[in-house]
PDB file of N, CA and C in Angstrom:
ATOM      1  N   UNK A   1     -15.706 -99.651-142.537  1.00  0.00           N
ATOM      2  CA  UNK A   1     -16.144 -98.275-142.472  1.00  0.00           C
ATOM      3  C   UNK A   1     -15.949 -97.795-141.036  1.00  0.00           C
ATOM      4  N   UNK A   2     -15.164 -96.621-140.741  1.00  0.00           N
ATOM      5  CA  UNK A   2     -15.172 -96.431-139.308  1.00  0.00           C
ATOM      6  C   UNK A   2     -15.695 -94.901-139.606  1.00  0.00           C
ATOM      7  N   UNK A   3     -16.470 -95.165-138.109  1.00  0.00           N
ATOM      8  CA  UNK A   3     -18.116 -94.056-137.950  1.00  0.00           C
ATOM      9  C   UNK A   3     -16.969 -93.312-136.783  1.00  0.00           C
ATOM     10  N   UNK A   4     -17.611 -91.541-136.780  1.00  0.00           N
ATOM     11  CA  UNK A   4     -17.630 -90.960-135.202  1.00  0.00           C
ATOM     12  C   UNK A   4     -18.646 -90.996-134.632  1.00  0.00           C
ATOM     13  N   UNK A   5     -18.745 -91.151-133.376  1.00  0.00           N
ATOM     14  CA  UNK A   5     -20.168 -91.592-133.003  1.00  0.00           C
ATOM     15  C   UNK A   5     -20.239 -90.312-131.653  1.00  0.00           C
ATOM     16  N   UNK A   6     -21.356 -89.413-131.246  1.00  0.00           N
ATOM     17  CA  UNK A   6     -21.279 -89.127-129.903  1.00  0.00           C
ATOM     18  C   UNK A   6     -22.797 -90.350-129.169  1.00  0.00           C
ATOM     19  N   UNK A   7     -22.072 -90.868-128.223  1.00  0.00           N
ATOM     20  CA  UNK A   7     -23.657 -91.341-127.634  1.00  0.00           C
ATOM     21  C   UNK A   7     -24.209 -90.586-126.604  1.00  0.00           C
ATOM     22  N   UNK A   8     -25.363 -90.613-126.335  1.00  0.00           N
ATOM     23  CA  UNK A   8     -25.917 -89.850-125.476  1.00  0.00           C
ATOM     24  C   UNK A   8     -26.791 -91.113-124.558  1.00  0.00           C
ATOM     25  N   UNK A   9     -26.525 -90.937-123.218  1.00  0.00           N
ATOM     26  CA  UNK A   9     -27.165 -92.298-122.372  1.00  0.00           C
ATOM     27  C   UNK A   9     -28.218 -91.310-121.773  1.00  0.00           C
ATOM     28  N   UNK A  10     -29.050 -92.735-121.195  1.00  0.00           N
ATOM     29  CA  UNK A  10     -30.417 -92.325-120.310  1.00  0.00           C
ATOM     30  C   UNK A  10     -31.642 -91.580-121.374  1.00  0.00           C
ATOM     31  N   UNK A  11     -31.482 -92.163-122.567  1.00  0.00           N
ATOM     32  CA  UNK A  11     -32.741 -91.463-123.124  1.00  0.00           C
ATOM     33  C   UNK A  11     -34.039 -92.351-123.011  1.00  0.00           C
ATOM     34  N   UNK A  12     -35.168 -91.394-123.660  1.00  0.00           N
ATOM     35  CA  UNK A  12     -36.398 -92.312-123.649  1.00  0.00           C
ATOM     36  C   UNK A  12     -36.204 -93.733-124.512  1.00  0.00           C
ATOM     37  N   UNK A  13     -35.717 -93.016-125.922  1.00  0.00           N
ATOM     38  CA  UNK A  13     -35.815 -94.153-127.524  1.00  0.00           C
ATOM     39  C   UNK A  13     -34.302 -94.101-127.763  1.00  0.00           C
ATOM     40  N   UNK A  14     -33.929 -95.409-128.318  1.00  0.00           N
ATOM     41  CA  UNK A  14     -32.910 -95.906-129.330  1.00  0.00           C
ATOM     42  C   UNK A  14     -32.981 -95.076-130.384  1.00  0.00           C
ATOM     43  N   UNK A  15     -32.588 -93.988-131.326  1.00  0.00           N
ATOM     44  CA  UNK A  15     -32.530 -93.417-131.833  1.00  0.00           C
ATOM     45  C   UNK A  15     -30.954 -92.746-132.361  1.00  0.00           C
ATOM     46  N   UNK A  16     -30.706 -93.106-133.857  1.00  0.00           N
ATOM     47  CA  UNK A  16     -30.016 -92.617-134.928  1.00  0.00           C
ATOM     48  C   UNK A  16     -29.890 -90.892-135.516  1.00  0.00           C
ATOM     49  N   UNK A  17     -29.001 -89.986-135.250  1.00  0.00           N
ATOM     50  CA  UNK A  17     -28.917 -88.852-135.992  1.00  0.00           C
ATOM     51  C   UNK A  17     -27.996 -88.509-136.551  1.00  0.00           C
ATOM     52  N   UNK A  18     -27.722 -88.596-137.728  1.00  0.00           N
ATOM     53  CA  UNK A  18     -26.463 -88.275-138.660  1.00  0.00           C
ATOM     54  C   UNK A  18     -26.283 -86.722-138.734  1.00  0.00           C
ATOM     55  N   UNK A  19     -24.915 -85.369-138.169  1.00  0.00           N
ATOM     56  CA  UNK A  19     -25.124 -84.050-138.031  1.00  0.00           C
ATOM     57  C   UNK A  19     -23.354 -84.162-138.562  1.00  0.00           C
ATOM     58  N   UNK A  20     -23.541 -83.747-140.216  1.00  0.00           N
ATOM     59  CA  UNK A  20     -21.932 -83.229-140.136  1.00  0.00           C
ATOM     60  C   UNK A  20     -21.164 -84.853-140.343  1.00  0.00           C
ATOM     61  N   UNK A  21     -21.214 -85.614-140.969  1.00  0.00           N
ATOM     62  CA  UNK A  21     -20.907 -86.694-140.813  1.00  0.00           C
ATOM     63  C   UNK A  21     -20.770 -88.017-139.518  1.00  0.00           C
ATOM     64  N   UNK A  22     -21.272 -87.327-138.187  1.00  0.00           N
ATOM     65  CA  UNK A  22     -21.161 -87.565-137.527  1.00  0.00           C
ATOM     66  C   UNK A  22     -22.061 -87.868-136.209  1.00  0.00           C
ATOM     67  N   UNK A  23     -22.427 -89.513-136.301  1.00  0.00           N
ATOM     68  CA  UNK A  23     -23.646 -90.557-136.185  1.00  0.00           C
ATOM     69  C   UNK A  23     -23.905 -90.110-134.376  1.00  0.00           C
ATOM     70  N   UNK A  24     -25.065 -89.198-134.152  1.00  0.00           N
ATOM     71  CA  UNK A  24     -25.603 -88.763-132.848  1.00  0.00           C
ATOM     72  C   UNK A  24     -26.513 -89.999-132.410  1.00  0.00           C
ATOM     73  N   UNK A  25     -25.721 -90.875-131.061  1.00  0.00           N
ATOM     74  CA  UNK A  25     -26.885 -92.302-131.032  1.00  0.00           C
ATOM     75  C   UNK A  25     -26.960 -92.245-129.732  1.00  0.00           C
ATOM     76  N   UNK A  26     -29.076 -92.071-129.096  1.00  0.00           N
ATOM     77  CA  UNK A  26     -28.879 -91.934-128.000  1.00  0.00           C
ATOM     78  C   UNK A  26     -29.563 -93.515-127.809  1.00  0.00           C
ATOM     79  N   UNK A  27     -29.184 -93.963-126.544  1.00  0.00           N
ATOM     80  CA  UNK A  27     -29.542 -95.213-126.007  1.00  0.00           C
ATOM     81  C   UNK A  27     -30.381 -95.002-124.669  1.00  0.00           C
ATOM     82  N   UNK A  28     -30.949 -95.631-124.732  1.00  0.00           N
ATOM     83  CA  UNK A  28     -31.611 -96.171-123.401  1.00  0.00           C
ATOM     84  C   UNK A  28     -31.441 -96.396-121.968  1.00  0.00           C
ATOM     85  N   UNK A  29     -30.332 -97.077-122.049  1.00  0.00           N
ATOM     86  CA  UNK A  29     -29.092 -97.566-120.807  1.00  0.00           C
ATOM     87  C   UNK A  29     -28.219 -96.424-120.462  1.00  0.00           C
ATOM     88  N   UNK A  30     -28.126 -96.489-119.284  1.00  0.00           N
ATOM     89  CA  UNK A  30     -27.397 -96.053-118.331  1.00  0.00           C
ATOM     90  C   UNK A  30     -25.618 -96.088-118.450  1.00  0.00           C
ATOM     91  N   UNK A  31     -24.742 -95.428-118.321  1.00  0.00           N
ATOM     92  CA  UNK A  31     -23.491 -95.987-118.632  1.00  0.00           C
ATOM     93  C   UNK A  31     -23.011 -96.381-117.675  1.00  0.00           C
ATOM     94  N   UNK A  32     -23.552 -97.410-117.553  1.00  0.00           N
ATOM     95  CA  UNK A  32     -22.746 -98.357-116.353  1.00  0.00           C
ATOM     96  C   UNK A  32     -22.509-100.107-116.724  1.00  0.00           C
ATOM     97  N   UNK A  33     -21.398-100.551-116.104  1.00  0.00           N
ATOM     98  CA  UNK A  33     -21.121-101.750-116.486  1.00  0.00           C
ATOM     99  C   UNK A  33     -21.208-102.326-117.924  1.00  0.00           C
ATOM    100  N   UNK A  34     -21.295-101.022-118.992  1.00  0.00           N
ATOM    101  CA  UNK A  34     -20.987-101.410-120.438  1.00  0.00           C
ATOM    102  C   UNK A  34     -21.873-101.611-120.879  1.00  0.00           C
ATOM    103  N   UNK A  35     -23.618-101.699-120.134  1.00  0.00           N
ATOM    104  CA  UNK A  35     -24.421-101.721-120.902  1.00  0.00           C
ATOM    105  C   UNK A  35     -25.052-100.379-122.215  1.00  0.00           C
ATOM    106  N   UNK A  36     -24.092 -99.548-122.324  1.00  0.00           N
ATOM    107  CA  UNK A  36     -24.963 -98.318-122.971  1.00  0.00           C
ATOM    108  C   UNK A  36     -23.602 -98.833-124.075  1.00  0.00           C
ATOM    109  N   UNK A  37     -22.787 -99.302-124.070  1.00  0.00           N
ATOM    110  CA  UNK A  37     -22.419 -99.660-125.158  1.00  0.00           C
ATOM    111  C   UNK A  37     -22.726-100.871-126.053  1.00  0.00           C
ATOM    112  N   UNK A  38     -23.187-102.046-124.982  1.00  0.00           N
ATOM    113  CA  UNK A  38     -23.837-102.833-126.121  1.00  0.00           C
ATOM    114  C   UNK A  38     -25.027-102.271-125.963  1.00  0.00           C
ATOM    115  N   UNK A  39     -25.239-101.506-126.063  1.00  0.00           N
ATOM    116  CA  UNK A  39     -26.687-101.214-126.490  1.00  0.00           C
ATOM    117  C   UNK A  39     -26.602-100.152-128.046  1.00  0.00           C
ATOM    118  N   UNK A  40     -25.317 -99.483-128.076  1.00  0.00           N
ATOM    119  CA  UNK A  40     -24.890 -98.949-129.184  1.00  0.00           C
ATOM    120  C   UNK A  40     -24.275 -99.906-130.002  1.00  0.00           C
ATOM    121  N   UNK A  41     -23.890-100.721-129.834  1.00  0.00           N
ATOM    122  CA  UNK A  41     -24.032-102.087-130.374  1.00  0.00           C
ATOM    123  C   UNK A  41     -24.791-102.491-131.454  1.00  0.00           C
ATOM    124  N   UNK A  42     -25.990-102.972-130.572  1.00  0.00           N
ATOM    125  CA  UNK A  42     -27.160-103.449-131.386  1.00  0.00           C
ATOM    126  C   UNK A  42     -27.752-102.356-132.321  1.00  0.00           C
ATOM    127  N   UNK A  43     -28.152-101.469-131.865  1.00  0.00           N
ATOM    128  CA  UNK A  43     -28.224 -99.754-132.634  1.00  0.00           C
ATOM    129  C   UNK A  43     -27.926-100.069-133.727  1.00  0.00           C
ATOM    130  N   UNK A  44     -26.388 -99.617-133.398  1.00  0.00           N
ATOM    131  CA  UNK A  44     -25.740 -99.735-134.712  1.00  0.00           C
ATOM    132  C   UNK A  44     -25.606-100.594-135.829  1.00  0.00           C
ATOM    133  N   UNK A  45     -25.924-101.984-135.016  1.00  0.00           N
ATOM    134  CA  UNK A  45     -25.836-103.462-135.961  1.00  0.00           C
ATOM    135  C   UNK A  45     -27.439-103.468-136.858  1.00  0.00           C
ATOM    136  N   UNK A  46     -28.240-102.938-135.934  1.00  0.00           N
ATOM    137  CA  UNK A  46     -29.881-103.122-136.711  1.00  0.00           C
ATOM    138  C   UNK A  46     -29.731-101.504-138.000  1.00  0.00           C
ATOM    139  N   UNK A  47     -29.184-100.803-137.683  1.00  0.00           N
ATOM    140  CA  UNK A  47     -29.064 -99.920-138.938  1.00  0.00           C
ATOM    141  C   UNK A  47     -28.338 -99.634-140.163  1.00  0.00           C
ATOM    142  N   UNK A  48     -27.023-100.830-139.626  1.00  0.00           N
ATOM    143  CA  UNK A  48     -26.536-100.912-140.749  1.00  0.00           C
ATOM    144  C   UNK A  48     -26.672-102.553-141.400  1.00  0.00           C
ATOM    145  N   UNK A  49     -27.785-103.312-141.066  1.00  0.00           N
ATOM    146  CA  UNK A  49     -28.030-104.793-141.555  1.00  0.00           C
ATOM    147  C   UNK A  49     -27.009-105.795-141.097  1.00  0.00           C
ATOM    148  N   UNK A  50     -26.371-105.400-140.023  1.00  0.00           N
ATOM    149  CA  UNK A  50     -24.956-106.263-140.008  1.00  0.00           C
ATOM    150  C   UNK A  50     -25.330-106.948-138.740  1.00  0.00           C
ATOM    151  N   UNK A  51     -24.533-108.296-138.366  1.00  0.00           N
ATOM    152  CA  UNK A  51     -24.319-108.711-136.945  1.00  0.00           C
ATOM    153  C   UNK A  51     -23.792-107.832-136.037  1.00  0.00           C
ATOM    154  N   UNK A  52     -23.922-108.231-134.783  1.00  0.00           N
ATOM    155  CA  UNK A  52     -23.614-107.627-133.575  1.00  0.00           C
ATOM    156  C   UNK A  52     -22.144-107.703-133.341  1.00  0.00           C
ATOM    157  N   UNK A  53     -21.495-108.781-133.624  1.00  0.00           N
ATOM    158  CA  UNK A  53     -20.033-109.072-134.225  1.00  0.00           C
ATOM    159  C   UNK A  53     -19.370-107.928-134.618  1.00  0.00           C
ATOM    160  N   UNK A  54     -19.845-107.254-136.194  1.00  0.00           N
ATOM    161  CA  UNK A  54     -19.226-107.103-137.102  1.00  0.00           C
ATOM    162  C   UNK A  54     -19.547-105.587-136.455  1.00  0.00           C
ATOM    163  N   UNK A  55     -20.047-104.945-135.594  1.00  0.00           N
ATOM    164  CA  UNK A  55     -19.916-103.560-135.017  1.00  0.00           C
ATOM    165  C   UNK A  55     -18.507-103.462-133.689  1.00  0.00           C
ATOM    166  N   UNK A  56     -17.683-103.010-134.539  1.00  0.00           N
ATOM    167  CA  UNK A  56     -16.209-102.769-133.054  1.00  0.00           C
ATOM    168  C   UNK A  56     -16.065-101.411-132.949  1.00  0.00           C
ATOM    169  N   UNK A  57     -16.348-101.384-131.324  1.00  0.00           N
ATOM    170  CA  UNK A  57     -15.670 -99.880-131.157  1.00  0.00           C
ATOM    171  C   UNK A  57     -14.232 -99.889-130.985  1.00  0.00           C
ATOM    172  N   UNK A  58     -13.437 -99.122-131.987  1.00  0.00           N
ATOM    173  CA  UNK A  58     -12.182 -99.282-131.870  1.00  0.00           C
ATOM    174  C   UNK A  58     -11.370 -98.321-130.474  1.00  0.00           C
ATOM    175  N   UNK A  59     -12.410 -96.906-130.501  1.00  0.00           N
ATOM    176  CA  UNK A  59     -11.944 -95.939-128.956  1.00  0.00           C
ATOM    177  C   UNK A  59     -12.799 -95.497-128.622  1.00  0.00           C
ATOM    178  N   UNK A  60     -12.907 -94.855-126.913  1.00  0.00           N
ATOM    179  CA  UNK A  60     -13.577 -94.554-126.536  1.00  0.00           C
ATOM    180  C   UNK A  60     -14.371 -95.283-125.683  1.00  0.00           C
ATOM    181  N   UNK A  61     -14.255 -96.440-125.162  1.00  0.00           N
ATOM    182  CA  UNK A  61     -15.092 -97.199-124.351  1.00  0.00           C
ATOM    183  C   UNK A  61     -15.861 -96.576-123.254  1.00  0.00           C
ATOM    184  N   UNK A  62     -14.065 -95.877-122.423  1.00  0.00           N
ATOM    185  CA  UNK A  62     -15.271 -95.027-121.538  1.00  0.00           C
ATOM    186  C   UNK A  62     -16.161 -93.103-121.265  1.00  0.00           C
ATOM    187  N   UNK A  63     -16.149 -93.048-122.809  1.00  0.00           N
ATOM    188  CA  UNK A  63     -16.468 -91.653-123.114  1.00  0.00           C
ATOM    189  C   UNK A  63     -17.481 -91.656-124.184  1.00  0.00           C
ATOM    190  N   UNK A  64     -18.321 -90.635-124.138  1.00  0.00           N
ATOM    191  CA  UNK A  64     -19.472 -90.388-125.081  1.00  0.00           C
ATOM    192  C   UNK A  64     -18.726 -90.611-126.587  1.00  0.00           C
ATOM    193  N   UNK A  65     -17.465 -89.898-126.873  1.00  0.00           N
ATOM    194  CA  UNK A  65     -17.445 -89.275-128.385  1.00  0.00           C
ATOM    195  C   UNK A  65     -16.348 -91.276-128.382  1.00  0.00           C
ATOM    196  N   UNK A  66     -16.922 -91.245-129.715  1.00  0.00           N
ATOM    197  CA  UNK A  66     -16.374 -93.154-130.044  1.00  0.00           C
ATOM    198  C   UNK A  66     -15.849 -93.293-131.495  1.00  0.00           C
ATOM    199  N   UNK A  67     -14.820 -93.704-132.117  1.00  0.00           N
ATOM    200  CA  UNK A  67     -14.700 -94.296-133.116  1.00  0.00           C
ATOM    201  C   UNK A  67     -15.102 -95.698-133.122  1.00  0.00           C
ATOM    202  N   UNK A  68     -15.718 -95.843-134.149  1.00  0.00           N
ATOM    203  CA  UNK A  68     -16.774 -97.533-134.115  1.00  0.00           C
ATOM    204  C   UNK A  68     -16.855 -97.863-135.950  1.00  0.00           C
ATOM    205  N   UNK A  69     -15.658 -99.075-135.654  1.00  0.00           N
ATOM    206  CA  UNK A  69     -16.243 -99.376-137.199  1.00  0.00           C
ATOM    207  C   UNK A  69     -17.090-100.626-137.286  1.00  0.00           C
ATOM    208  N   UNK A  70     -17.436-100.702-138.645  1.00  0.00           N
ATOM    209  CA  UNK A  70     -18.624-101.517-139.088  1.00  0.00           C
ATOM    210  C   UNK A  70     -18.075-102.363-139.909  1.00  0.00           C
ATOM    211  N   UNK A  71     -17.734-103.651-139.929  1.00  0.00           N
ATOM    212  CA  UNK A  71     -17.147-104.745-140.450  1.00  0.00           C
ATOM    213  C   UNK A  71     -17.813-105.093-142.109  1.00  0.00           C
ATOM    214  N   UNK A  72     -17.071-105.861-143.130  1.00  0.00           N
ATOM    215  CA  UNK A  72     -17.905-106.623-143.839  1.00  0.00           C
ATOM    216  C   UNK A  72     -17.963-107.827-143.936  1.00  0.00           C
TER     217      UNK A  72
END
């Protein structure tokens, strides 16, 4: 399944918003040194029941808006 994702860094909560097909995930972390992406990572892995593995961002590493699919 490949998601559009925008993330939004430096928030208070880990938090999920689906607008338009398109998964609004703000994180915690800072975007630096890649931590605000594994942190969309785990996000993503605890909401869709899956390992941390099986979440790849395919683009976008260093930009908010991400294609990220979800493995089976």
């Amino acid at each position: 399944m490949l998601l559009n994702v925008i993330v939004k860094t430096n928030s208070r909560t880990n938090t999920i918003q689906i607008v338009n097909g398109i998964y609004n995930v703000s994180v915690k972390s800072k975007p630096q040194d890649g931590k605000a992406n594994e942190d969309l990572i785990e996000v993503l892995s605890e909401y869709f029941s899956v390992a941390k593995s099986k979440v790849v961002i395919k683009r976008g590493l260093t930009t908010q808006h991400k294609s990220v699919e979800i493995l089976k």
